[in-house]
Protein backbone atom coordinates (compact mmCIF):
# COMPACT_ATOMS: atom_id res chain seq x y z
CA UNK A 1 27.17 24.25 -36.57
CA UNK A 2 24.47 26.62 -35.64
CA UNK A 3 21.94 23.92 -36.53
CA UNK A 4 23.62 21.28 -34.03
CA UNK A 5 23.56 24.15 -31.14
CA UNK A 6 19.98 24.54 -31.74
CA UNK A 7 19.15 20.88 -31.55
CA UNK A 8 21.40 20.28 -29.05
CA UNK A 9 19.99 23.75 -26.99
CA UNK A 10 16.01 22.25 -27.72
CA UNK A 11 17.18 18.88 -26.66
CA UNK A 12 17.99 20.00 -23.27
CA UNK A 13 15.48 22.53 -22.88
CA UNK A 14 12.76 19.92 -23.38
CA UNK A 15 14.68 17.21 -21.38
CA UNK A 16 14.15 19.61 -18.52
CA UNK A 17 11.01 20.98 -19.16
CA UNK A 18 9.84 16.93 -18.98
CA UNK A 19 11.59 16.38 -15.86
CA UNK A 20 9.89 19.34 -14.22
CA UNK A 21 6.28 17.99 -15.37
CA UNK A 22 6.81 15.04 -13.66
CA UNK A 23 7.90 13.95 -9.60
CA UNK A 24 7.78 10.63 -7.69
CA UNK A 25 7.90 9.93 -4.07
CA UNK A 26 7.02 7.71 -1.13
CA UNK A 27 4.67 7.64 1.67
CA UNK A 28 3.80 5.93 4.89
CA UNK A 29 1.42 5.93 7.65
CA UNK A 30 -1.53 4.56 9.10
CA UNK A 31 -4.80 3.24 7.95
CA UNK A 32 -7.86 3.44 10.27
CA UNK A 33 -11.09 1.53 9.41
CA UNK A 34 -14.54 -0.06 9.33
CA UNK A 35 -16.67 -2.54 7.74
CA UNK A 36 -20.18 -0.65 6.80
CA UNK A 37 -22.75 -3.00 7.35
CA UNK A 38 -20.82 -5.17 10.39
CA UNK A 39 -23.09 -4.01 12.84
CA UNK A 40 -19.92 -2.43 14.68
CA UNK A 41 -19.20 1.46 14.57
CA UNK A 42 -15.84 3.60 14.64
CA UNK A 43 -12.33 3.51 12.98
CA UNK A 44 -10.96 1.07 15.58
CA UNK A 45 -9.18 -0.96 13.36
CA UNK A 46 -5.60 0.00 12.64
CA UNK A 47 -3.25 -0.70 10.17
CA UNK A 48 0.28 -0.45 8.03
CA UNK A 49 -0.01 2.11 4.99
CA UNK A 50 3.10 2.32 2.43
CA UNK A 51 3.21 3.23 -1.11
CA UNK A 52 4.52 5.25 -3.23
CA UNK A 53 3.30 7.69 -6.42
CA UNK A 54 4.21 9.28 -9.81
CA UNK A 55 2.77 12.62 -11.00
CA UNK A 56 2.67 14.75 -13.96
CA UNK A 57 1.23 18.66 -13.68
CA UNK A 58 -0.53 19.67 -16.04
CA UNK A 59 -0.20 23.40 -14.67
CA UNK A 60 1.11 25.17 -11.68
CA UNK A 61 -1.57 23.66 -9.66
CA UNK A 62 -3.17 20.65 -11.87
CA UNK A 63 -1.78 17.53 -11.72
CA UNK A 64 -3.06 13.37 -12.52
CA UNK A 65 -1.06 11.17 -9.60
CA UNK A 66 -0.87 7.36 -10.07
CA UNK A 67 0.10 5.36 -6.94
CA UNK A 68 0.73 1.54 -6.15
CA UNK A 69 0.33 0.62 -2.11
CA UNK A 70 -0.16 -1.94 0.66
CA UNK A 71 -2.59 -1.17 3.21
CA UNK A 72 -4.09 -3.18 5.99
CA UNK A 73 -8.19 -2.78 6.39
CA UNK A 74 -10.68 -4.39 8.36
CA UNK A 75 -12.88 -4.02 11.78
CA UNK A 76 -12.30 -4.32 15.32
CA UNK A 77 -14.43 -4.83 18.60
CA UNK A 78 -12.80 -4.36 22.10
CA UNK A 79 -14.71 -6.05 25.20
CA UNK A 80 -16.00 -3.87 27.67
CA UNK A 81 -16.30 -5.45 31.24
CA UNK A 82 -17.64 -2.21 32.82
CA UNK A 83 -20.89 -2.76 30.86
CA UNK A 84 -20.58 -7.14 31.02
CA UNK A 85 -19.85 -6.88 27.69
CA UNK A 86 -16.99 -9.77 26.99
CA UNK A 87 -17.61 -9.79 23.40
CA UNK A 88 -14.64 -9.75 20.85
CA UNK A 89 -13.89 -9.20 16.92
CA UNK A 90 -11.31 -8.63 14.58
CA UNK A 91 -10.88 -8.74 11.17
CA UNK A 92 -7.92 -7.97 9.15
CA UNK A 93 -7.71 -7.41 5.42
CA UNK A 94 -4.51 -6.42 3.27
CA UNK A 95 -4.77 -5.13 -0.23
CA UNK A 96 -2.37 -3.86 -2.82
CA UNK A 97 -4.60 -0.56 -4.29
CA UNK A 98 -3.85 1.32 -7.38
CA UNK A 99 -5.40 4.61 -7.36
CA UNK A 100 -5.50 7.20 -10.21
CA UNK A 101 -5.85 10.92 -8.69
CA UNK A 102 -6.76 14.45 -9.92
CA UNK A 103 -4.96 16.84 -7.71
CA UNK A 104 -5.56 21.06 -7.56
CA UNK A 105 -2.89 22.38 -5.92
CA UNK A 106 -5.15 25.48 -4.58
CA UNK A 107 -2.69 27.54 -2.54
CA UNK A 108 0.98 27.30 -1.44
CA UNK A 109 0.52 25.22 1.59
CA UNK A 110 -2.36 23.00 0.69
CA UNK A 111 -3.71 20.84 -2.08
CA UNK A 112 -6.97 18.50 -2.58
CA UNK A 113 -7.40 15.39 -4.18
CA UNK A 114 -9.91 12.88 -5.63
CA UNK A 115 -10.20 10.38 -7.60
CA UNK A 116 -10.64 6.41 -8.16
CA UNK A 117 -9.08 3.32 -7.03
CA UNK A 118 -9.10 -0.69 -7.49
CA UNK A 119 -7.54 -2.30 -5.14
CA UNK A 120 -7.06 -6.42 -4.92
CA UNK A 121 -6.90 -8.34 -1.40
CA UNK A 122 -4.47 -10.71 -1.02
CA UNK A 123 -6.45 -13.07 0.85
CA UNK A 124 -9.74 -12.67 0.49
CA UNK A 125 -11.39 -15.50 3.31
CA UNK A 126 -10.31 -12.26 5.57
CA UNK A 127 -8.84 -13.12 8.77
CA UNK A 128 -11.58 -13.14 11.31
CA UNK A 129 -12.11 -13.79 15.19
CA UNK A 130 -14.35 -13.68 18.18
CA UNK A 131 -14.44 -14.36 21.87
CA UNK A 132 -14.28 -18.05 20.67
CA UNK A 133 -10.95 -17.61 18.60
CA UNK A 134 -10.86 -18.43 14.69
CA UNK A 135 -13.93 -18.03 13.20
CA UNK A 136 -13.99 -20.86 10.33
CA UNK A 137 -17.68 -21.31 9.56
CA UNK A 138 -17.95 -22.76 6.17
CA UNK A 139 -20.89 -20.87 5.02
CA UNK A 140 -19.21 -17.47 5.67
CA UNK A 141 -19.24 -15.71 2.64
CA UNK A 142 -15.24 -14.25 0.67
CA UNK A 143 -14.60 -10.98 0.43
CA UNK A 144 -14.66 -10.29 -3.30
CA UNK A 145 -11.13 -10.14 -5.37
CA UNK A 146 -11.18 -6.54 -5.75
CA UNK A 147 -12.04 -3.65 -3.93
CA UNK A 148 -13.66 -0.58 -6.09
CA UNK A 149 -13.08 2.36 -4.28
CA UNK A 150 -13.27 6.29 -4.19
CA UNK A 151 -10.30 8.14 -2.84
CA UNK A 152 -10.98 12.19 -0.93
CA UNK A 153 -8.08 13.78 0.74
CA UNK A 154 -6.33 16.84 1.35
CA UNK A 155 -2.41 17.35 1.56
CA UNK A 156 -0.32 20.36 3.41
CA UNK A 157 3.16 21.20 2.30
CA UNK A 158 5.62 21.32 4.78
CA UNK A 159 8.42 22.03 2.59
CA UNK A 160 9.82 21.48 -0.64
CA UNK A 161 10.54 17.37 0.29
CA UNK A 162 7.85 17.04 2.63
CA UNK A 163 4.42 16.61 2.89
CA UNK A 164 1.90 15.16 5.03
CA UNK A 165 -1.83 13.92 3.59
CA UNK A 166 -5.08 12.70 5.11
CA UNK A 167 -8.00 10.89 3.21
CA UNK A 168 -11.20 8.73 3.17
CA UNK A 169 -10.94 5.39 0.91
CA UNK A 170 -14.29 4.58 0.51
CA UNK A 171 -15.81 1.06 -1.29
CA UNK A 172 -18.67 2.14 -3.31
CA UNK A 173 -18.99 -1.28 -4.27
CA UNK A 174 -19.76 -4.13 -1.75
CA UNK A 175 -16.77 -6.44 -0.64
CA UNK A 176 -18.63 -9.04 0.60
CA UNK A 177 -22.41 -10.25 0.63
CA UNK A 178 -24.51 -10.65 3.37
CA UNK A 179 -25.98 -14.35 4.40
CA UNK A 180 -29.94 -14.17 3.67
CA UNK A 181 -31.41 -15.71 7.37
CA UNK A 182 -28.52 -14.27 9.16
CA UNK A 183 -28.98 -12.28 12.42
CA UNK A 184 -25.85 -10.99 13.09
CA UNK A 185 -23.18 -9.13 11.36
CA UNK A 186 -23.43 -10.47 7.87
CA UNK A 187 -27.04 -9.80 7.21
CA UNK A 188 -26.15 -6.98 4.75
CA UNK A 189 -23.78 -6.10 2.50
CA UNK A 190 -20.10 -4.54 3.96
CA UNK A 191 -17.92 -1.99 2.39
CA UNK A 192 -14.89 -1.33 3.56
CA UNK A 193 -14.34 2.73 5.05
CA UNK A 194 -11.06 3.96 5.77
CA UNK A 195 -9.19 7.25 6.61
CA UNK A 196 -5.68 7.36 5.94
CA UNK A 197 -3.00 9.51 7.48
CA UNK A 198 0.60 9.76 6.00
CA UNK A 199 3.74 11.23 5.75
CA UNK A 200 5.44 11.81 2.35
CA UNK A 201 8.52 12.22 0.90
CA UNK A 202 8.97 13.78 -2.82
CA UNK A 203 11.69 12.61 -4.51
């Protein structure tokens, strides 16, 4: 009898203990970005950010967080008439990203994170435009398969369900080559360079 209390008592104990190692949750937000190398400056592209994550501590402030989520990239260029400029682009980009995060819990109210990510685009001709409409040049170069990236953020608790989190998701591997003879915008290699604001809920 005393044998099946203990088993039964350890059972439970480590049930819990396991269940307190380990939370889940979902996120969303919004993505701003830039291609690197596209001749065009600023986070002026926006777009959808949803995922959600799975995280074991380690300690009271250590913790590995794996996540799965969609998020729209790219570039944009607005035409400014005050200057004669007229000139349009837009490119839009949507990958599913996997990333795999260390995270230090460093006070009660705020945590950091880094870490890296792979992320595959789900169409990778991109989705691009000018002044002229559809851009559908033959010789313009895919955006490679997947995108190899390194994640940098910072999270503040709001309470025990809620959280809110900004980072930088950063290619440090090209996405797509430049054209050699080129002039203008693909005449180096582009990364993709995002910061990403969201809202999350812990489970």
């Amino acid at each position: 009898m005393k044998r099946i209390l203990f088993i039964t008592f350890f059972g439970i104990y480590t049930t819990f203990s396991f269940s307190q190692k380990f939370h889940g949750g979902l996120f969303a937000g919004i993505a701003a970005s830039q291609i690197s190398g596209d001749q065009l400056t600023g986070y002026n592209k926006a777009g959808l950010y949803l995922g959600g994550f799975s995280n074991y501590h380690f300690s009271e402030k250590l913790a590995m967080q794996l996540e799965i989520y969609f998020i729209q990239k790219g570039s944009r260029k607005n035409p400014h008439p005050k200057v004669n400029d007229y000139t349009i682009y837009k490119l839009n980009l949507m990958y599913v990203e996997m990333p795999l995060l260390f995270r230090w819990d460093f006070s009660k109210r705020f945590y950091l994170e880094v870490g890296p990510s792979i992320g595959v685009v789900i169409d990778n001709t991109g989705r691009e435009k000018d002044e002229g409409g559809l851009i559908n040049n033959p010789f313009r170069p895919v955006f490679n398969r997947f995108d190899y990236c390194g994640v940098l953020g910072m999270g503040v608790n709001i309470s025990k369900k809620f959280k809110a989190n900004i980072r930088t998701i950063d290619s440090f591997i090209p996405v797509r080559k430049p054209v050699v003879g080129t002039s203008y915008r693909l005449d180096r290699w582009q990364y993709n360079t995002t910061i990403a604001i969201s809202f999350i809920y812990q489970i």
